[in-house]
N, C-alpha and C. Protein backbone atom coordinates (compact mmCIF):
# COMPACT_ATOMS: atom_id res chain seq x y z
N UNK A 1 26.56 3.76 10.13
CA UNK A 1 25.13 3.45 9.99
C UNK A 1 24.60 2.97 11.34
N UNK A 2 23.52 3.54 11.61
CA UNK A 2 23.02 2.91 12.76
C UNK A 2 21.38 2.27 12.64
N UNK A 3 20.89 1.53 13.33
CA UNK A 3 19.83 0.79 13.61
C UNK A 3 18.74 1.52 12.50
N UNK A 4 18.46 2.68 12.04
CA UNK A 4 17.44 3.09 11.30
C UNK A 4 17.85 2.42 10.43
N UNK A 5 18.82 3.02 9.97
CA UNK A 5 19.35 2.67 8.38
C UNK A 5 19.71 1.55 8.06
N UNK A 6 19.72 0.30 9.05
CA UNK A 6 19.29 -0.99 8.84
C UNK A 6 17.67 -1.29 9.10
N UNK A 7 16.82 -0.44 9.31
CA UNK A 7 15.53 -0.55 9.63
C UNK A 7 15.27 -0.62 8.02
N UNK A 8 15.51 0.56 7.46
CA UNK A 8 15.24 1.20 6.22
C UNK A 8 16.07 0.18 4.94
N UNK A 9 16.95 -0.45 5.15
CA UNK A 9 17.37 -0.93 4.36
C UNK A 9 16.74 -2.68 3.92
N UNK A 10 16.26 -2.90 5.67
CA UNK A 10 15.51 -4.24 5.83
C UNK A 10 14.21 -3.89 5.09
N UNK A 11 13.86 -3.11 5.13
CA UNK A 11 12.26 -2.84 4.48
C UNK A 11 12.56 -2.77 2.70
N UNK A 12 13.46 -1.87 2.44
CA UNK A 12 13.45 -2.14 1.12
C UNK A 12 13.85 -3.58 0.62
N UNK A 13 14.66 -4.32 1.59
CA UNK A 13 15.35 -5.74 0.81
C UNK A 13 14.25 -6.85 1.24
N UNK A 14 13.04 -6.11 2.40
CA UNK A 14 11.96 -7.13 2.28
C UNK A 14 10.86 -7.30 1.25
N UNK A 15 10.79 -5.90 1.12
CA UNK A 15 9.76 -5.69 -0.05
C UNK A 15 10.39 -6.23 -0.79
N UNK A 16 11.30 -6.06 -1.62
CA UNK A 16 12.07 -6.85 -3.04
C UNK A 16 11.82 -8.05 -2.95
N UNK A 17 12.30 -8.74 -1.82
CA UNK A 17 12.18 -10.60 -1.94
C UNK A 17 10.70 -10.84 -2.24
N UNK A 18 9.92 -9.90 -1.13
CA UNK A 18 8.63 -10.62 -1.81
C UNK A 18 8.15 -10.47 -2.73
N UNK A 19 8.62 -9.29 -3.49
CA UNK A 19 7.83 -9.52 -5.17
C UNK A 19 8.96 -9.84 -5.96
N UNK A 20 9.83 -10.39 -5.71
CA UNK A 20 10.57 -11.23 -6.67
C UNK A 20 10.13 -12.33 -6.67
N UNK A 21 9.42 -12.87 -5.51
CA UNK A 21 9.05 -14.44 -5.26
C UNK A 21 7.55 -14.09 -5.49
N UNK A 22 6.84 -13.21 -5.62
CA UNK A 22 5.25 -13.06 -6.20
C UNK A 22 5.23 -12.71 -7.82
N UNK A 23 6.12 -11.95 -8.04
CA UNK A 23 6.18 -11.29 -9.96
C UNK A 23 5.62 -10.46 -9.41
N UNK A 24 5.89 -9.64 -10.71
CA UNK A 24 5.13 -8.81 -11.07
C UNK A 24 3.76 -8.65 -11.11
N UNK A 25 3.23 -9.15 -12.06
CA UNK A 25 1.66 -9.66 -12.23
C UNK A 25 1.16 -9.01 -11.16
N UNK A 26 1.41 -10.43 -9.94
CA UNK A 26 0.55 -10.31 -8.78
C UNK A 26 0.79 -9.02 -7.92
N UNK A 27 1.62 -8.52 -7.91
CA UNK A 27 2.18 -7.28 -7.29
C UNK A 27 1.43 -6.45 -7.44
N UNK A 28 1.18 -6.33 -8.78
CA UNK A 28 0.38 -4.71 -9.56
C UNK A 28 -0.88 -4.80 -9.59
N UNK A 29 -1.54 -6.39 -9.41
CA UNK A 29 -2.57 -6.91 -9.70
C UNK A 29 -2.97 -6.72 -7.93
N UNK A 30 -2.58 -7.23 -6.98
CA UNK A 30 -2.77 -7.35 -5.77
C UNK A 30 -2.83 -5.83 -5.24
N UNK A 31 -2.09 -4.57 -5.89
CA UNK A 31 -2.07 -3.15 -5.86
C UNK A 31 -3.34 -2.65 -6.09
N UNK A 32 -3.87 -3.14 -7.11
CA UNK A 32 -4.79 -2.30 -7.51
C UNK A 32 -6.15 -3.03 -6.62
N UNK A 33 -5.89 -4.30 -6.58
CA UNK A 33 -6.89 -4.76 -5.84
C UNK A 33 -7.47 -4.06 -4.45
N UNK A 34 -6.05 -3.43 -3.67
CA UNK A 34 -6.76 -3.14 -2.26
C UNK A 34 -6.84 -1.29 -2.63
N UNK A 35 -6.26 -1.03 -3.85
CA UNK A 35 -7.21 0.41 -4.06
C UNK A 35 -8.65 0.26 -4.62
N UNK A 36 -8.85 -0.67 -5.13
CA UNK A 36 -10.35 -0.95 -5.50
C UNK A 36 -10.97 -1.50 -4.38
N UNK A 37 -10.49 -2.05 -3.49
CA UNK A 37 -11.43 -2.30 -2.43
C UNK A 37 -11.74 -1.24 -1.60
N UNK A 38 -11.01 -0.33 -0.95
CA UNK A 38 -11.13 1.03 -0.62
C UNK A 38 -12.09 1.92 -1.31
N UNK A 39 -11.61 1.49 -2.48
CA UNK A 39 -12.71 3.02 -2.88
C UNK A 39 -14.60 2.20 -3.34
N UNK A 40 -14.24 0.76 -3.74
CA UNK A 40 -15.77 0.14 -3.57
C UNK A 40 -16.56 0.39 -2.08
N UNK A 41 -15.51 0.17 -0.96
CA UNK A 41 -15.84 0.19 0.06
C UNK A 41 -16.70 1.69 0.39
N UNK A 42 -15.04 2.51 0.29
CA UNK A 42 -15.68 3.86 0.07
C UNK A 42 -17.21 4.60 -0.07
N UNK A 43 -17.19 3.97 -1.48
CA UNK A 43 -18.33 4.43 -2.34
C UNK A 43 -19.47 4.06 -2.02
N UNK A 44 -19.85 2.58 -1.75
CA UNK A 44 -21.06 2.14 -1.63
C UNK A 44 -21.73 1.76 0.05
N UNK A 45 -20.58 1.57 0.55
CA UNK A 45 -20.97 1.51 1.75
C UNK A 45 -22.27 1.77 2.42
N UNK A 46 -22.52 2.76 2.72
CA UNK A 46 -23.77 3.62 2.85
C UNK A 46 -25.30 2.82 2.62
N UNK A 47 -24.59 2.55 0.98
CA UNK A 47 -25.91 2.10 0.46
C UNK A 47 -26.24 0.59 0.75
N UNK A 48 -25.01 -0.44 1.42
CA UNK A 48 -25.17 -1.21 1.92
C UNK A 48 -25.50 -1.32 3.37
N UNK A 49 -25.59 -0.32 4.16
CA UNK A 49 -25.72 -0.29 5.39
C UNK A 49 -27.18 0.02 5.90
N UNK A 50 -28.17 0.48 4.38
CA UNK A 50 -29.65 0.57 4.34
C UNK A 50 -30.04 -0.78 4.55
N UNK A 51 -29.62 -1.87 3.58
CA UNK A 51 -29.72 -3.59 4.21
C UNK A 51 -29.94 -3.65 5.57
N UNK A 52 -28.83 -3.17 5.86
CA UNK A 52 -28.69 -3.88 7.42
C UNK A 52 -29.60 -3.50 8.72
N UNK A 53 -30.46 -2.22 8.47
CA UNK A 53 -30.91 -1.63 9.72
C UNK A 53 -31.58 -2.50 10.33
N UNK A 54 -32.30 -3.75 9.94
CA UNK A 54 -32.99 -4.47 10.61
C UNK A 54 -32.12 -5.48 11.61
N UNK A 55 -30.46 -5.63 11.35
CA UNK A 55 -29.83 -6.69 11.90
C UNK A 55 -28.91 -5.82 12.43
N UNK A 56 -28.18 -4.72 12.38
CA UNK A 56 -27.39 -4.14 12.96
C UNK A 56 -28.01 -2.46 13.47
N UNK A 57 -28.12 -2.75 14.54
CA UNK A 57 -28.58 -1.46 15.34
C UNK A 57 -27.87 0.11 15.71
N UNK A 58 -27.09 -0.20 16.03
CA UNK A 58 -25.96 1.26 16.06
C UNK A 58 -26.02 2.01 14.44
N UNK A 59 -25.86 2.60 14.31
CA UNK A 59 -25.45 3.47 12.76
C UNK A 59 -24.44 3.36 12.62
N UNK A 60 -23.58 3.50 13.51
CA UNK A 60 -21.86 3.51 13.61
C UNK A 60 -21.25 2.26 13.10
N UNK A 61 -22.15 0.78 13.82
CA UNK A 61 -21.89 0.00 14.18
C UNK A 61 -22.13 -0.95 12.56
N UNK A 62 -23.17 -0.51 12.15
CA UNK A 62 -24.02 -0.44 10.69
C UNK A 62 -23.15 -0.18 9.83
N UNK A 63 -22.52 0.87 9.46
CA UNK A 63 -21.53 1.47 8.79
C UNK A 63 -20.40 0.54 8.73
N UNK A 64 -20.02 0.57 9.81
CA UNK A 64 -18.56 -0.05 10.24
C UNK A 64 -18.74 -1.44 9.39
N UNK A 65 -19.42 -1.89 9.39
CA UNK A 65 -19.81 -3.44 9.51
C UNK A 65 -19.48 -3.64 8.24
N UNK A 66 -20.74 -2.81 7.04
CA UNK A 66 -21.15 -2.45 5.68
C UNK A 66 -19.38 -1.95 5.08
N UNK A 67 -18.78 -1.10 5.82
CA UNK A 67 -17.88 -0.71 4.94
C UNK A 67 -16.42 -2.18 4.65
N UNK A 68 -16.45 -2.47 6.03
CA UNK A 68 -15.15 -3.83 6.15
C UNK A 68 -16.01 -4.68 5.24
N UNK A 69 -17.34 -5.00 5.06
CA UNK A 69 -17.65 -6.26 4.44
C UNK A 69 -17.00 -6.58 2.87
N UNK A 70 -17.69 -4.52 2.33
CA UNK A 70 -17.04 -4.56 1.24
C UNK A 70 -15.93 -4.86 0.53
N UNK A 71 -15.32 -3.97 1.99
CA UNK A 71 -13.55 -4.02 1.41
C UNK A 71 -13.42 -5.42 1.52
N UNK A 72 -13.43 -6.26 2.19
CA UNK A 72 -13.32 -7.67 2.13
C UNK A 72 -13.55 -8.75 1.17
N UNK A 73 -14.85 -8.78 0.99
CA UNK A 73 -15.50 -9.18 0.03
C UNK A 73 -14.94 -8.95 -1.53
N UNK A 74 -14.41 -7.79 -2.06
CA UNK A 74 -13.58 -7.23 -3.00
C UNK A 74 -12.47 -7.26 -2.91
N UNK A 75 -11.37 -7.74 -1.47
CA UNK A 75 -10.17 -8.41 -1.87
C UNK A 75 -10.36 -10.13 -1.92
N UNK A 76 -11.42 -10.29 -1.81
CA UNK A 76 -11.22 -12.31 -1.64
C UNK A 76 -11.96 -12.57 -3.33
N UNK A 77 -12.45 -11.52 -3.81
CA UNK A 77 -12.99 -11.87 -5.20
C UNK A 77 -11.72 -11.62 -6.07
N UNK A 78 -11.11 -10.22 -5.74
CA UNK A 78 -9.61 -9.77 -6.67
C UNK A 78 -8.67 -10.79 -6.31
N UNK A 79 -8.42 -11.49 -4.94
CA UNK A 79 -7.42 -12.64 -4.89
C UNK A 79 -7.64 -13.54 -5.82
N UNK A 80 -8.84 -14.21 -5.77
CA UNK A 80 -8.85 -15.28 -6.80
C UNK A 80 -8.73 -14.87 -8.28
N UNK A 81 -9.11 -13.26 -8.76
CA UNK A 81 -8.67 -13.57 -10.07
C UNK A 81 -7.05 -13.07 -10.16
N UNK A 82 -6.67 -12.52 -8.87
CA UNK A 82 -5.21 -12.56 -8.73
C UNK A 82 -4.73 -14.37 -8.87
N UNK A 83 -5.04 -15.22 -8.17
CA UNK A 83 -4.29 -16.00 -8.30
C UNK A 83 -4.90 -17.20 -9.78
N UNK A 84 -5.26 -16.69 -10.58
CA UNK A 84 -5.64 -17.05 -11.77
C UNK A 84 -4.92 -16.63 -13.13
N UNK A 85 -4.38 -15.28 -12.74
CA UNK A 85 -3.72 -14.70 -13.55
C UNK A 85 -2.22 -15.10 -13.25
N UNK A 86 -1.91 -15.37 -11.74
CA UNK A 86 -0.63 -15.93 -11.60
C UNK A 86 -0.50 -17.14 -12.13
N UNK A 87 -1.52 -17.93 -12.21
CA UNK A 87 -1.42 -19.19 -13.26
C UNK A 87 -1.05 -19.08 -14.90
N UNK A 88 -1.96 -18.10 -14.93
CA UNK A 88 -1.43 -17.42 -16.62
C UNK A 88 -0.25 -17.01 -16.81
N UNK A 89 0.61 -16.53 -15.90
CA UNK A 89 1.69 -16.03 -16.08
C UNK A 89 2.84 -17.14 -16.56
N UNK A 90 2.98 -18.04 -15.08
CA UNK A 90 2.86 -19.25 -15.65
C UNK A 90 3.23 -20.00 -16.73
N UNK A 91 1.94 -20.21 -17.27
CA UNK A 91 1.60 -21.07 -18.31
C UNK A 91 1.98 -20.21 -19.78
N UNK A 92 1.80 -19.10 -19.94
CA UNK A 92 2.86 -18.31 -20.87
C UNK A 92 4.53 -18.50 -20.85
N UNK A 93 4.87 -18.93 -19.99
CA UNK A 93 6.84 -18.70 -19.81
C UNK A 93 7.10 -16.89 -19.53
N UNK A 94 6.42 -16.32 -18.92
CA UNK A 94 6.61 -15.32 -18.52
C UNK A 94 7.50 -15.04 -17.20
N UNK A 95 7.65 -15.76 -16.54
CA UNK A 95 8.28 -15.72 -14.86
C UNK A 95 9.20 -15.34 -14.78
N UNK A 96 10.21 -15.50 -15.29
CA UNK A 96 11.72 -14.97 -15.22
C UNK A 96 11.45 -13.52 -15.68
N UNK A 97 10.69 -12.81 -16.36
CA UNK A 97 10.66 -11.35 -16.68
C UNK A 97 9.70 -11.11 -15.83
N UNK A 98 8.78 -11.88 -15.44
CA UNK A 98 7.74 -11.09 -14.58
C UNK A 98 8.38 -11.03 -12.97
N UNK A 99 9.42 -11.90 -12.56
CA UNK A 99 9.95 -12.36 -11.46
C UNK A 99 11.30 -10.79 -11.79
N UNK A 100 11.58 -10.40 -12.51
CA UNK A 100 12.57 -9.15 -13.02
C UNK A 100 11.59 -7.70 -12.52
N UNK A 101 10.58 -7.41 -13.11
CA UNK A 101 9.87 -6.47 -12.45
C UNK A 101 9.18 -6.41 -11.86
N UNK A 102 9.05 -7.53 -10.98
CA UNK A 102 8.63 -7.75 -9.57
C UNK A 102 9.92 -6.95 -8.58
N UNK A 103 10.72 -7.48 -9.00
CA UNK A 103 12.34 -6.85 -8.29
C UNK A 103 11.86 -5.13 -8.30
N UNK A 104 11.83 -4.88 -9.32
CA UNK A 104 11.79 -3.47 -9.42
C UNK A 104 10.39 -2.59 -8.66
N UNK A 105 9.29 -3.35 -9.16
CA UNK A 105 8.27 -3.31 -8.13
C UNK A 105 8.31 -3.07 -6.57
N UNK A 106 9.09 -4.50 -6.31
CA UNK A 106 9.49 -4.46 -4.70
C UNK A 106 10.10 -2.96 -4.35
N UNK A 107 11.16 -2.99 -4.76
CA UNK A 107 11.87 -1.66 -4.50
C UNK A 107 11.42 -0.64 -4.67
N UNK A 108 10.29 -0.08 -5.22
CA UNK A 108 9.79 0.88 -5.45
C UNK A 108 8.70 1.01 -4.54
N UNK A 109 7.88 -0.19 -4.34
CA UNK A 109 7.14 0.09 -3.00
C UNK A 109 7.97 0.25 -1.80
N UNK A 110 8.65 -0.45 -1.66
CA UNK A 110 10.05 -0.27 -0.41
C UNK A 110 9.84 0.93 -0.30
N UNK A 111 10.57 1.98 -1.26
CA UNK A 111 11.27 3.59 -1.32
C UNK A 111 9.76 4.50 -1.08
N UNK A 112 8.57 3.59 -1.11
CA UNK A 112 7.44 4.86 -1.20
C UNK A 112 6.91 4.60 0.25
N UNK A 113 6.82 3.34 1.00
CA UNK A 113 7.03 3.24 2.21
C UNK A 113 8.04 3.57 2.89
N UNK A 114 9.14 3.88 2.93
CA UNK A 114 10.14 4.73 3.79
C UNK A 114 10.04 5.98 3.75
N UNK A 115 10.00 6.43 2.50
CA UNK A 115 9.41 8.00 2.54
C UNK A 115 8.01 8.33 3.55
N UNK A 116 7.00 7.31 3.25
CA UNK A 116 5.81 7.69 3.98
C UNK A 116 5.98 7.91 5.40
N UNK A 117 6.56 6.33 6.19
CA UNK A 117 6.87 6.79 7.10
C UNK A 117 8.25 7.80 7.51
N UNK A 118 8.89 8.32 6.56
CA UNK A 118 9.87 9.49 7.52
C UNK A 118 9.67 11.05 7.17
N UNK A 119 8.36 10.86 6.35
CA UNK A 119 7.66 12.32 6.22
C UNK A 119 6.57 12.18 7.28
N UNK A 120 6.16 11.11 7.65
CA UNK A 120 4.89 11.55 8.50
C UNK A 120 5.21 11.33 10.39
N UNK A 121 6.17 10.65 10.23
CA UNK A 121 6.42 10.27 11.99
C UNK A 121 7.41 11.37 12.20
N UNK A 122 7.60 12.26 12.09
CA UNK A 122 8.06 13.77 12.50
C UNK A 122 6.67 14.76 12.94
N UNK A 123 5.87 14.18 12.13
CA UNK A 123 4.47 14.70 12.85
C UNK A 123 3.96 14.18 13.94
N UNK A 124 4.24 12.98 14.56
CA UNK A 124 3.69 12.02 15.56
C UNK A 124 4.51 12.31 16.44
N UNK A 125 5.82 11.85 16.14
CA UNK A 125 6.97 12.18 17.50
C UNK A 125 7.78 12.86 17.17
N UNK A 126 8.45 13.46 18.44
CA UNK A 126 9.37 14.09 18.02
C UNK A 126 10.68 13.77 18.13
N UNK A 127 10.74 12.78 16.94
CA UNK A 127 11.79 11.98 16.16
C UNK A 127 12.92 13.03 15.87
N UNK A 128 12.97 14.08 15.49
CA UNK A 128 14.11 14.43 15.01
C UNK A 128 15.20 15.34 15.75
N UNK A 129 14.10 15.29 17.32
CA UNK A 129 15.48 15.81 18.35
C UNK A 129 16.41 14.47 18.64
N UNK A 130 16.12 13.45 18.17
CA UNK A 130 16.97 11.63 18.94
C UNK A 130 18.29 12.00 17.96
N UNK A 131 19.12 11.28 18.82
CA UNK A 131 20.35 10.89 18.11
C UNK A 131 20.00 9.91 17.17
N UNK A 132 19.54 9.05 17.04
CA UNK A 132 19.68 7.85 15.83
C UNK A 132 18.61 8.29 14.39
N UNK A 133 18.25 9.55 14.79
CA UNK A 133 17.67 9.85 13.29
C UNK A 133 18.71 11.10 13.36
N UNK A 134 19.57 11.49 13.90
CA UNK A 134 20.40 13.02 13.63
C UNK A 134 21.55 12.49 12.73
N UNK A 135 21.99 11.10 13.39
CA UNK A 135 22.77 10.40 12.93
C UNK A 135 22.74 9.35 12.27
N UNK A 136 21.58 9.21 11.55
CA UNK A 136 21.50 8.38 10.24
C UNK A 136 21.81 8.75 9.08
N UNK A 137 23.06 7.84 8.14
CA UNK A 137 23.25 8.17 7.10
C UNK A 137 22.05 8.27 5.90
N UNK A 138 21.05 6.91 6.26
CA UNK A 138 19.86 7.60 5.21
C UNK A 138 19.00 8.60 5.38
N UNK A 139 18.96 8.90 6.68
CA UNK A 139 17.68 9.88 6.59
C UNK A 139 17.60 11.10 5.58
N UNK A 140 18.87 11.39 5.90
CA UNK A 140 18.55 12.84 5.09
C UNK A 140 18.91 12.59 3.66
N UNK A 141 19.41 11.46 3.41
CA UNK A 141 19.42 11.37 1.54
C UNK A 141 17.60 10.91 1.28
N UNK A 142 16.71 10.43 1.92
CA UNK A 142 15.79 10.04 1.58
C UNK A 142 14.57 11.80 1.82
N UNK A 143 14.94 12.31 2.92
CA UNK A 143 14.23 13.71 2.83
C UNK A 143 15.09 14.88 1.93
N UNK A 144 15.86 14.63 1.40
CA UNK A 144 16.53 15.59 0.27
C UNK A 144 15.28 15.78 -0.91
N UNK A 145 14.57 14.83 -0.82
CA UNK A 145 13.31 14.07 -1.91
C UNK A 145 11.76 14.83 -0.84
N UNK A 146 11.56 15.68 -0.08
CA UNK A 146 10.97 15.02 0.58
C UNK A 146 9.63 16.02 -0.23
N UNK A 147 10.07 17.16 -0.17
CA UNK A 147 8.98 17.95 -0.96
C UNK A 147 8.56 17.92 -2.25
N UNK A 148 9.04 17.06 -2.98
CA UNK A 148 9.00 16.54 -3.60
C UNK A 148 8.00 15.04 -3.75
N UNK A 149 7.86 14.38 -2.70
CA UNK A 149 7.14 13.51 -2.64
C UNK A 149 5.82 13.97 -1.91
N UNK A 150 5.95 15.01 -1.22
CA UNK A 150 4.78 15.80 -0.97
C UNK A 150 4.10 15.88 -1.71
N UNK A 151 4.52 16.62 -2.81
CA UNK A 151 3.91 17.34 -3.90
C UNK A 151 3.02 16.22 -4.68
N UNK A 152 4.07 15.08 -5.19
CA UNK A 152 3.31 13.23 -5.60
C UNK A 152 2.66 13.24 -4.64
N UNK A 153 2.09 13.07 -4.03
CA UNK A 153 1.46 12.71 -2.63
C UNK A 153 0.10 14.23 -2.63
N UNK A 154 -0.22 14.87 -2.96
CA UNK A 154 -0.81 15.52 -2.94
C UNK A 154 -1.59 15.72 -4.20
N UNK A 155 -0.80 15.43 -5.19
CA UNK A 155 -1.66 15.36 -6.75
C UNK A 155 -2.30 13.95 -6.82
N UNK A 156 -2.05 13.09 -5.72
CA UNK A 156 -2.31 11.77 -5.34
C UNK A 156 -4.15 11.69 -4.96
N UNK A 157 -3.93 12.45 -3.89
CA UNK A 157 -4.99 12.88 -3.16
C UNK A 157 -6.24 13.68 -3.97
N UNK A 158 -5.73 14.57 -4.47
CA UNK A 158 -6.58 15.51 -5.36
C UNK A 158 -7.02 14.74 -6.53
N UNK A 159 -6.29 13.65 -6.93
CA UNK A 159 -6.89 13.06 -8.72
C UNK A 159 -8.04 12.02 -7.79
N UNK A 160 -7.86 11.64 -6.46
CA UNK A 160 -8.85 10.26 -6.01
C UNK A 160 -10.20 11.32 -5.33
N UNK A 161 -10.03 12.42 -5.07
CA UNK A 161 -10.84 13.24 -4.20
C UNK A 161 -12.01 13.61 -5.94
N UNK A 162 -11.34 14.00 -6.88
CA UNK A 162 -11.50 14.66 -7.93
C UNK A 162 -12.64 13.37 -9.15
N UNK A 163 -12.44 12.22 -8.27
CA UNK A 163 -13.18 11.16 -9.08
C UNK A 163 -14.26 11.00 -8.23
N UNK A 164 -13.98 10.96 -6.48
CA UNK A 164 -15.50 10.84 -5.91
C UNK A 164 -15.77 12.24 -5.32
């Protein structure tokens, strides 16, 4: 094994700790939060950036401004009812099972971030003439999967394209 495959292995055993030590809950809850901020952002932007012409001058600059506010603004509102619901969790006796598929959580975001990056940084560099990706034992068990995660990754795209 060389340096990747402790790269790759540190990422999955980081992701795990931290949603073993967040749960579940907040994991899935904190997930959906920054896809809802994206696509609020997304969506309305525009129509918040009509506000602004009197205080922000550029269009670019207008935009830019209008779209981060959103996304922002919609993760500091989803945090707090994120960390409200982590109270509920809590106060049910849920933790030890929610602290169980948090584990599983972790690891599963882990495995969808390593894939991301070792399907897409073959497009950036050219990673796969180096010795330490020729000679990594994970690489190629993780791209054995890879068209395959394409394919997830593309019905991904098309169901969020297909709503706005």
């Amino acid at each position: 094994m060389n340096w990747a495959d402790w790269a790759i292995l540190s990422v999955l055993g980081l992701s795990a700790l931290i949603s073993v030590i967040r749960g579940f809950v907040k994991e899935a809850v904190s997930l959906l939060i920054w896809v809802a901020a994206a696509v609020v952002a997304s969506v309305f932007y525009e129509r918040l950036a009509v506000w602004l012409v009197d205080l922000i001058d550029p269009a670019s600059l207008r935009l830019l401004v209008s779209w981060v506010g959103l996304f922002v603004a919609v993760l500091i509102v989803g945090g707090l009812v994120n960390f409200l619901l982590g109270h509920l969790v809590k106060a049910t006796g849920l933790s030890g099972t929610d602290r169980l598929l948090g584990l599983l959580f972790g690891v599963a975001r882990g495995l969808i971030i390593v894939m991301a990056v070792l399907i897409l940084l073959p497009g950036i560099l050219p990673v796969q003439q180096d010795d330490w990706w020729q000679q990594s034992v994970l690489i190629p068990e993780f791209l054995r999967f890879e068209s395959w995660a394409r394919d997830i990754g593309s019905s991904f795209v098309n169901f969020f394209k297909q709503l706005f």
